[in-house]
C-alpha atoms as a PDB file:
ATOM      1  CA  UNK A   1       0.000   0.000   0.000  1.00  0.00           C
ATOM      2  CA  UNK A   2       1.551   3.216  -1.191  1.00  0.00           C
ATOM      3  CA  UNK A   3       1.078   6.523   1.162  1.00  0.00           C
ATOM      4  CA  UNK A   4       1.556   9.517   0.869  1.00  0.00           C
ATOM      5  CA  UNK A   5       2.065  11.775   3.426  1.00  0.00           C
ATOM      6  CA  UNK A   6       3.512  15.732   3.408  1.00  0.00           C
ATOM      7  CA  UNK A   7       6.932  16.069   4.631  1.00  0.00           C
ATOM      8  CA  UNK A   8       7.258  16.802   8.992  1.00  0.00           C
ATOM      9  CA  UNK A   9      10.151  19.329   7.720  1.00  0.00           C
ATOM     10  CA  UNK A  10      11.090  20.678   4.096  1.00  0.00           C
ATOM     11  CA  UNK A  11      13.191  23.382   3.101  1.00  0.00           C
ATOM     12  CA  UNK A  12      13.631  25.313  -0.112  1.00  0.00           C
ATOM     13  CA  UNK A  13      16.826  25.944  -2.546  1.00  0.00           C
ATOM     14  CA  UNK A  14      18.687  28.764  -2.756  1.00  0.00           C
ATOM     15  CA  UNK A  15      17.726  30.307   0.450  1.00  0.00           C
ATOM     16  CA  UNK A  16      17.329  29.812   4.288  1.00  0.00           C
ATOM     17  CA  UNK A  17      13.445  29.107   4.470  1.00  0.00           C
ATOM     18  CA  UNK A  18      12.937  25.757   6.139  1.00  0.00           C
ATOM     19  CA  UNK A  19       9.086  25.062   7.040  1.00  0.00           C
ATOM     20  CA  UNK A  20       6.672  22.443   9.113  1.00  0.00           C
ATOM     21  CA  UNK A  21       3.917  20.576   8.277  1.00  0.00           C
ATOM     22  CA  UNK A  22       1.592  22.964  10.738  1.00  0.00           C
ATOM     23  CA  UNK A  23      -2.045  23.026  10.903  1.00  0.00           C
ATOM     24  CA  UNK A  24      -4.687  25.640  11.344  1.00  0.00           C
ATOM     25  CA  UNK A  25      -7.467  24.777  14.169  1.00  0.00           C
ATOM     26  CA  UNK A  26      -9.671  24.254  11.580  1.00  0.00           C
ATOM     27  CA  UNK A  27      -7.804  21.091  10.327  1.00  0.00           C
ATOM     28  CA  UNK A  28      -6.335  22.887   6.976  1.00  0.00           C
ATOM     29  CA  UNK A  29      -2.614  22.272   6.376  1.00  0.00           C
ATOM     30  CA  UNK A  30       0.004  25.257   7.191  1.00  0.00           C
ATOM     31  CA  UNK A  31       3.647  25.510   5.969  1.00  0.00           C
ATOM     32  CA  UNK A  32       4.941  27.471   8.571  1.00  0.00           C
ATOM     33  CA  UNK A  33       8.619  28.920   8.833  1.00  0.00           C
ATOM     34  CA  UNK A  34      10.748  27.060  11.727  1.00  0.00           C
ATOM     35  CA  UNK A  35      10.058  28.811  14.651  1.00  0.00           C
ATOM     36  CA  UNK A  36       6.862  29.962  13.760  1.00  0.00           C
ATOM     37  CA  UNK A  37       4.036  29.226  16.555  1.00  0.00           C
ATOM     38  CA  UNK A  38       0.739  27.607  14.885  1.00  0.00           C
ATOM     39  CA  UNK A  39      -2.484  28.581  15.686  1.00  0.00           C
ATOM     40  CA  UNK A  40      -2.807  25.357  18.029  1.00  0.00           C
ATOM     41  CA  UNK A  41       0.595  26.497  20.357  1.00  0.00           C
ATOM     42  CA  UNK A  42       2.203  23.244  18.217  1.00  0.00           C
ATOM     43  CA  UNK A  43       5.748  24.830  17.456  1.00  0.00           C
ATOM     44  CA  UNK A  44       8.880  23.542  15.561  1.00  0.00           C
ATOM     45  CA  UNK A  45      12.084  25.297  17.223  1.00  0.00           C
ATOM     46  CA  UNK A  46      15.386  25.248  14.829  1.00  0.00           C
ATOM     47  CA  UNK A  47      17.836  27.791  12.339  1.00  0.00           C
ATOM     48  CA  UNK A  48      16.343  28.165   9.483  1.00  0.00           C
ATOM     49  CA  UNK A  49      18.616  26.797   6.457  1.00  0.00           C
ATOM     50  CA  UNK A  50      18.043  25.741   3.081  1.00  0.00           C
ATOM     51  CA  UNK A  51      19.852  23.255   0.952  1.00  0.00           C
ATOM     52  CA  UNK A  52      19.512  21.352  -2.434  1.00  0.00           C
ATOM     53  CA  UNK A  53      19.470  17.569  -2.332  1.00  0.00           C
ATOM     54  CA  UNK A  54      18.138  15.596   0.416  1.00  0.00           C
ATOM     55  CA  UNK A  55      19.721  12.543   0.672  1.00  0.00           C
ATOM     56  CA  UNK A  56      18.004  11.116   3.477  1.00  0.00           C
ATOM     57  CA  UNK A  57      19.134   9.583   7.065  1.00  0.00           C
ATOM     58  CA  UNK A  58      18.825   7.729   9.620  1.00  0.00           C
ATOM     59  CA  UNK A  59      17.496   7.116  13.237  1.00  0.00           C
ATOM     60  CA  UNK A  60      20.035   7.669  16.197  1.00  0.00           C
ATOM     61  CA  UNK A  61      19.435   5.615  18.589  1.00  0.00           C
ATOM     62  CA  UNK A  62      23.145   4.947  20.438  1.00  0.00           C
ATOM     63  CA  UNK A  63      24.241   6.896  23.409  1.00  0.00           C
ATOM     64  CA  UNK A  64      27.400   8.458  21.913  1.00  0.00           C
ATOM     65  CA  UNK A  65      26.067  11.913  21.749  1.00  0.00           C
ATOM     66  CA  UNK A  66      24.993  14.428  24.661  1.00  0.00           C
ATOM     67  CA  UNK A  67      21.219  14.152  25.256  1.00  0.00           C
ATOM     68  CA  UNK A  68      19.951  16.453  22.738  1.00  0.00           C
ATOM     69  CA  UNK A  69      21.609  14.346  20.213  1.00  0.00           C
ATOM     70  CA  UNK A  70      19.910  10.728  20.979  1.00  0.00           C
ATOM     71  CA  UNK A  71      16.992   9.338  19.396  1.00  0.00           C
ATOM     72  CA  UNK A  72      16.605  11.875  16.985  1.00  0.00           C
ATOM     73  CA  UNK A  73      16.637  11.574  12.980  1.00  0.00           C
ATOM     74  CA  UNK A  74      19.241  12.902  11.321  1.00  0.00           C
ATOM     75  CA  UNK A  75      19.042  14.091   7.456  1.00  0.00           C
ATOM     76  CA  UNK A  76      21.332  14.866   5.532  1.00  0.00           C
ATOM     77  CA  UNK A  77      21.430  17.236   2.582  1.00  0.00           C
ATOM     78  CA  UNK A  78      24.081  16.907  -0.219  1.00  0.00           C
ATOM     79  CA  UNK A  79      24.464  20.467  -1.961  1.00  0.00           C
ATOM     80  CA  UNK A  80      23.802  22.178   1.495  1.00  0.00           C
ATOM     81  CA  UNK A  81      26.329  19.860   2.371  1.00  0.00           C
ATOM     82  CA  UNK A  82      24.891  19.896   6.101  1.00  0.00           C
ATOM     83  CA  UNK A  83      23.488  17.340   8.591  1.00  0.00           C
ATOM     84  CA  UNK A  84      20.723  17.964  10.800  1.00  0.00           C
ATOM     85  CA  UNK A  85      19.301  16.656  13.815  1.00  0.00           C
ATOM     86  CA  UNK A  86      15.529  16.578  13.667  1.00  0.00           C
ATOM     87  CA  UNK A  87      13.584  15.833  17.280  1.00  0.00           C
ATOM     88  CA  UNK A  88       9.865  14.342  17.024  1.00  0.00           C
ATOM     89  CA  UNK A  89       7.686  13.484  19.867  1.00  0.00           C
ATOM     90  CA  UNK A  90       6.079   9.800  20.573  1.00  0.00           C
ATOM     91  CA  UNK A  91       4.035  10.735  17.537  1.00  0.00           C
ATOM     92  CA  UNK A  92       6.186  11.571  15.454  1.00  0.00           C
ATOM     93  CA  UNK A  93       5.290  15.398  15.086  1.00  0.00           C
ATOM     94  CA  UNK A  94       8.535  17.347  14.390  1.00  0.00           C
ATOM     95  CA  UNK A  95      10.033  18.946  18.118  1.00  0.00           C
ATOM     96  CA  UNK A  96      13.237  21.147  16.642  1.00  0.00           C
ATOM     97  CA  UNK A  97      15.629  21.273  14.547  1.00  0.00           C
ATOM     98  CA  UNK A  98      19.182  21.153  15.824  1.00  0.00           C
ATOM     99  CA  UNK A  99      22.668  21.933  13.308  1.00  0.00           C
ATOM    100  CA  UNK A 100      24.916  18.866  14.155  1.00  0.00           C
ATOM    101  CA  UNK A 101      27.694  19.256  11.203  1.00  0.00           C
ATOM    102  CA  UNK A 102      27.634  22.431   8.695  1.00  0.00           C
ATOM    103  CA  UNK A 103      30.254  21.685   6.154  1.00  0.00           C
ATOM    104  CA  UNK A 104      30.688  17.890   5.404  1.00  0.00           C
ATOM    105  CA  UNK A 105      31.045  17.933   1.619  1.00  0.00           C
ATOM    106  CA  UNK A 106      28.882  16.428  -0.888  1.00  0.00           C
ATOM    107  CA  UNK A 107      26.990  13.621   1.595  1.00  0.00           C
ATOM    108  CA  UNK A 108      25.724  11.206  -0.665  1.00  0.00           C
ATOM    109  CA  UNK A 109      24.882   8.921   2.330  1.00  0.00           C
ATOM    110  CA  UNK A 110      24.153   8.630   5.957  1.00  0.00           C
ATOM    111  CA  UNK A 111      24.655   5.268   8.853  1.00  0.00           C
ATOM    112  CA  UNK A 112      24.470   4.613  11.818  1.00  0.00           C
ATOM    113  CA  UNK A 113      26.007   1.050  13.152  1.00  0.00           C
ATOM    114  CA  UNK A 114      24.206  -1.167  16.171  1.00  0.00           C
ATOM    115  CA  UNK A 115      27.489   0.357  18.865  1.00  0.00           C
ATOM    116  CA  UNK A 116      25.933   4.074  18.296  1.00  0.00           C
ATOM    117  CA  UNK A 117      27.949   5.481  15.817  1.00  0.00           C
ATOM    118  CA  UNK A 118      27.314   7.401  13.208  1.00  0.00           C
ATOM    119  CA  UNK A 119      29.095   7.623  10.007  1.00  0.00           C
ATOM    120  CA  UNK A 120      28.832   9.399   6.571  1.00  0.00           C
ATOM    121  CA  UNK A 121      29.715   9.270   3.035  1.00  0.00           C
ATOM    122  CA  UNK A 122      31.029  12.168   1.030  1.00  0.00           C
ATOM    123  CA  UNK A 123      33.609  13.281  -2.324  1.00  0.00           C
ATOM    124  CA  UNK A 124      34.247  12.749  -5.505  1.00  0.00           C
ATOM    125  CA  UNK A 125      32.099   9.678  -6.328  1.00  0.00           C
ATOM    126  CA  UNK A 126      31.648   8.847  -2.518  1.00  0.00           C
ATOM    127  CA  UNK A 127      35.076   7.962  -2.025  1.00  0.00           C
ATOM    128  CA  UNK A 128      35.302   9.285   1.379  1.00  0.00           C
ATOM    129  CA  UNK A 129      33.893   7.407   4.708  1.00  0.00           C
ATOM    130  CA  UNK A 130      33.831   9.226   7.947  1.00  0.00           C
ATOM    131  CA  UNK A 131      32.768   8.579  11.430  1.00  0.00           C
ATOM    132  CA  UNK A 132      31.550  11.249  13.472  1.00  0.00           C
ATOM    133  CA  UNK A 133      32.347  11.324  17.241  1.00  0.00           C
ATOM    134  CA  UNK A 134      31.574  13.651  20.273  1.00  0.00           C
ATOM    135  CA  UNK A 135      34.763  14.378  22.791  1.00  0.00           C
ATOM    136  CA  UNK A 136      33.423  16.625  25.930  1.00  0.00           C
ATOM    137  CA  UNK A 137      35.194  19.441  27.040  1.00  0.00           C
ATOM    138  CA  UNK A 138      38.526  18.516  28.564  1.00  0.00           C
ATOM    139  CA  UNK A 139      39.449  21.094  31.880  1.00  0.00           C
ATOM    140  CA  UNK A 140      41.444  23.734  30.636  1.00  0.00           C
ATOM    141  CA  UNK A 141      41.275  23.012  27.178  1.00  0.00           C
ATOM    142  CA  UNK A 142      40.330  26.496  24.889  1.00  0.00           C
ATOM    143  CA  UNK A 143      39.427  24.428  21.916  1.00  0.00           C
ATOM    144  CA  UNK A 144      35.469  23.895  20.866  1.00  0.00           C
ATOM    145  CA  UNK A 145      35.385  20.545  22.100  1.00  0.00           C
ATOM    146  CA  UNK A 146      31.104  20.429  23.059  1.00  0.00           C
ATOM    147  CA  UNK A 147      30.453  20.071  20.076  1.00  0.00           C
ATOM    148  CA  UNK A 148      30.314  17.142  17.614  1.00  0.00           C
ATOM    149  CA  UNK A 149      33.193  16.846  15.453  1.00  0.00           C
ATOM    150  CA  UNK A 150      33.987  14.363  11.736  1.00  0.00           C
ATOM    151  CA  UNK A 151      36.787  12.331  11.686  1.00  0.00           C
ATOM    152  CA  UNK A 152      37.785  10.274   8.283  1.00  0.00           C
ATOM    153  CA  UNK A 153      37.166   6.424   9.209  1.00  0.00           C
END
């Protein structure tokens, strides 16, 4: 059985104007901008970005990753050449939005393996594997570490 359903999140080329699948209270659909407050309360909290392929992703369910990181679907996008972290609730209406890496190439593909890690293809005819990992802030250390970071596999 083939269904169709609108897309939770979609966002636009050539231009930052990502949008949810929103309703009004009388039941008629709504594309509203991220951060945009329907007329029900619902709201979908995130940047708003825009990119040019989707290529799909995959559901993070490991433990790797600080807490707004796990069990949340992330999509990639290969001419925005971005990842994104996209929270839903229990079911499955779109929470936020989060940026988890901004400049990974051309990602033509997206994994995660049963140990929690999460890995991505990119380059010239997806000739490039890397695994993405999270390090936490070491004491005294000046350097961005919060944040997750690509390493080549």
């Amino acid at each position: 059985m083939f269904v169709r359903d609108r897309a939770a999140i979609d966002w636009l080329h050539g231009g930052a104007e990502a949008r949810w699948a929103a309703f009004e209270d009388t039941g008629e659909p709504l594309a509203l901008a991220l951060g945009t407050r329907a007329g029900n309360g619902a709201l979908v909290s995130g940047p708003l970005f825009g990119g040019t392929a989707s290529v799909g992703g995959v559901w993070y369910q490991g433990s790797r990753f600080p807490a707004p990181f796990r069990d949340v679907y992330y999509h990639a996008d290969t001419g925005g050449e971005w990842i994104k972290a996209f929270a839903f609730d229990t079911d499955d209406n779109p929470l936020s939005v989060l940026d988890f890496l901004a400049a990974g190439g051309p990602i033509v593909a997206l994994g995660a393996d049963p140990e929690g890690g999460l890995y991505y293809v990119s380059g010239l005819f997806g000739s490039e594997v890397h695994h993405v990992t999270f390090s936490p802030r070491l004491p005294g250390s000046r350097a961005p570490w919060d944040r997750p970071r690509r390493r080549p596999a």
